[in-house]
C-alpha atoms as a PDB file:
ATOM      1  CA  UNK A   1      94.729 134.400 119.570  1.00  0.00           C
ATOM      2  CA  UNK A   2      94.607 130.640 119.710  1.00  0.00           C
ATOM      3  CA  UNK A   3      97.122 128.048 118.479  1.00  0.00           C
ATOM      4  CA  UNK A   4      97.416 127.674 114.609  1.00  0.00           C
ATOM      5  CA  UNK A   5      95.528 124.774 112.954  1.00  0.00           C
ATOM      6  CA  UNK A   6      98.119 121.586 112.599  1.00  0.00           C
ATOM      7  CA  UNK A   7      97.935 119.989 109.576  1.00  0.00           C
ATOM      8  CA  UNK A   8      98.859 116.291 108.817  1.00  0.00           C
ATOM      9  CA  UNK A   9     101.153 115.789 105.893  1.00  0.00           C
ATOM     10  CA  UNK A  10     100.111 111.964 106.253  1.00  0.00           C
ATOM     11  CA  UNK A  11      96.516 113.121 105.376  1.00  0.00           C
ATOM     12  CA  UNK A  12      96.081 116.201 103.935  1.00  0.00           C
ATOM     13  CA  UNK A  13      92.721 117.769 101.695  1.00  0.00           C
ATOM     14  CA  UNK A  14      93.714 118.574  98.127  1.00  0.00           C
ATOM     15  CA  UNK A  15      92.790 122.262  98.791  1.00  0.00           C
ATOM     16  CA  UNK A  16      94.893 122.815 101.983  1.00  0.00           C
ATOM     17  CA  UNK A  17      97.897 121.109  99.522  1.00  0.00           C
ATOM     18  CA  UNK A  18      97.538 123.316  97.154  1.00  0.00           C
ATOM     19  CA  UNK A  19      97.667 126.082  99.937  1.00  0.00           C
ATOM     20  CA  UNK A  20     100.719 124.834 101.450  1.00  0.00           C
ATOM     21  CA  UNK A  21     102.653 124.144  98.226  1.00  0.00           C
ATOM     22  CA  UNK A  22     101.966 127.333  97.028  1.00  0.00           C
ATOM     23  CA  UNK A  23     102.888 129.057 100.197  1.00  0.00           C
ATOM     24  CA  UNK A  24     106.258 126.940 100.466  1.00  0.00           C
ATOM     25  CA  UNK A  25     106.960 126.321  96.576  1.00  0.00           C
ATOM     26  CA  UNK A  26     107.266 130.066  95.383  1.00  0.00           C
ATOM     27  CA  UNK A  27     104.817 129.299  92.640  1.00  0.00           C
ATOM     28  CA  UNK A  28     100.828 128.758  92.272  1.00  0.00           C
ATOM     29  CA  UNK A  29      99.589 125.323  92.781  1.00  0.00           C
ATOM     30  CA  UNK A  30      95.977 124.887  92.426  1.00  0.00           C
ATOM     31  CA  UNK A  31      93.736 122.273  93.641  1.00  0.00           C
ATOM     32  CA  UNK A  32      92.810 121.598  89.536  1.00  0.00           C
ATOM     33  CA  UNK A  33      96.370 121.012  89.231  1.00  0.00           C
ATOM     34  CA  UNK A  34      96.282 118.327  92.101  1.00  0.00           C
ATOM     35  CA  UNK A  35      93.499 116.888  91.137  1.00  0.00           C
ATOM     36  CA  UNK A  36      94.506 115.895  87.435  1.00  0.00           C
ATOM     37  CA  UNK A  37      97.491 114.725  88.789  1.00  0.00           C
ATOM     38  CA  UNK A  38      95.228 112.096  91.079  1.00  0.00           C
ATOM     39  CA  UNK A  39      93.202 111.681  87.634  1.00  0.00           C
ATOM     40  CA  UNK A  40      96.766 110.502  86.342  1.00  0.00           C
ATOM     41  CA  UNK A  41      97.229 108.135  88.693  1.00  0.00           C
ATOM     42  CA  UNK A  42      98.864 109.721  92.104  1.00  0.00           C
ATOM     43  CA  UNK A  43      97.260 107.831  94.718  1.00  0.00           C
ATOM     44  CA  UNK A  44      95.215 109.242  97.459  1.00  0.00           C
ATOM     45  CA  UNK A  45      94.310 107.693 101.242  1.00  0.00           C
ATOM     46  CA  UNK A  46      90.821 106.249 101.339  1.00  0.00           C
ATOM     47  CA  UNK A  47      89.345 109.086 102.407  1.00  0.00           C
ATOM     48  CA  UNK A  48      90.490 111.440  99.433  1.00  0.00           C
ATOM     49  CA  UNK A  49      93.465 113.207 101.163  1.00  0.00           C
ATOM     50  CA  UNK A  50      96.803 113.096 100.365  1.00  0.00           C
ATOM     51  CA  UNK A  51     100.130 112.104 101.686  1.00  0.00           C
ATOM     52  CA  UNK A  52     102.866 115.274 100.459  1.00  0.00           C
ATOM     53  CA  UNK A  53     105.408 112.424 101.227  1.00  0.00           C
ATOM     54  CA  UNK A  54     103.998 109.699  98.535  1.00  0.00           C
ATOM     55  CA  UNK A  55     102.949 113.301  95.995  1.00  0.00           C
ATOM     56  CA  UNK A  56     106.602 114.088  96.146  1.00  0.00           C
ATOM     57  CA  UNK A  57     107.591 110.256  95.302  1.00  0.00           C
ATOM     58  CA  UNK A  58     105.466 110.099  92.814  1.00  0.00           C
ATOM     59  CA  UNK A  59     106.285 113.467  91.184  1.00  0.00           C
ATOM     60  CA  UNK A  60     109.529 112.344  91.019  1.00  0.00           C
ATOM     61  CA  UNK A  61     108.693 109.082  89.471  1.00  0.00           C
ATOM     62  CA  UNK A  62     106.776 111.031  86.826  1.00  0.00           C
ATOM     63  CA  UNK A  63     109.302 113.112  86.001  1.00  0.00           C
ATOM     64  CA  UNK A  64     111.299 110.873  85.395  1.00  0.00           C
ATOM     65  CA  UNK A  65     109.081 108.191  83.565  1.00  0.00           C
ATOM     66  CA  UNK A  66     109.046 112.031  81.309  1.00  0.00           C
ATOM     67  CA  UNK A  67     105.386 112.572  82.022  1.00  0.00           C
ATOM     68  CA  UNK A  68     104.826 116.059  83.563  1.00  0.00           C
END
């Protein structure tokens, strides 16, 4: 078997976030899910990925702001 795929937290495709929260998280995160939350403003790289670190931040800063 060859080496697992690495996957950069820096850059990271909405679906393959949604995998990896849900695998860690203990609870169902879908790419819809990610996706509104980029709709409401979580910002992306330039090329549409992610960055878990700045998703975290800003979940934080939206929960407490009280949006959800």
């Amino acid at each position: 078997m060859g080496e697992p795929a690495r996957m950069n937290p820096t850059a990271i495709a909405v679906a393959d976030a949604a995998r990896l929260l849900s695998a860690a998280g203990g609870r169902s995160v879908t790419p819809e899910q990610i996706e509104a939350d980029i709709e409401a403003g979580m910002p992306t790289n330039a090329d549409g990925t992610i960055n878990l670190v700045r998703y975290a931040a800003w979940l934080v800063k939206e929960m407490s702001a009280g949006g959800d």
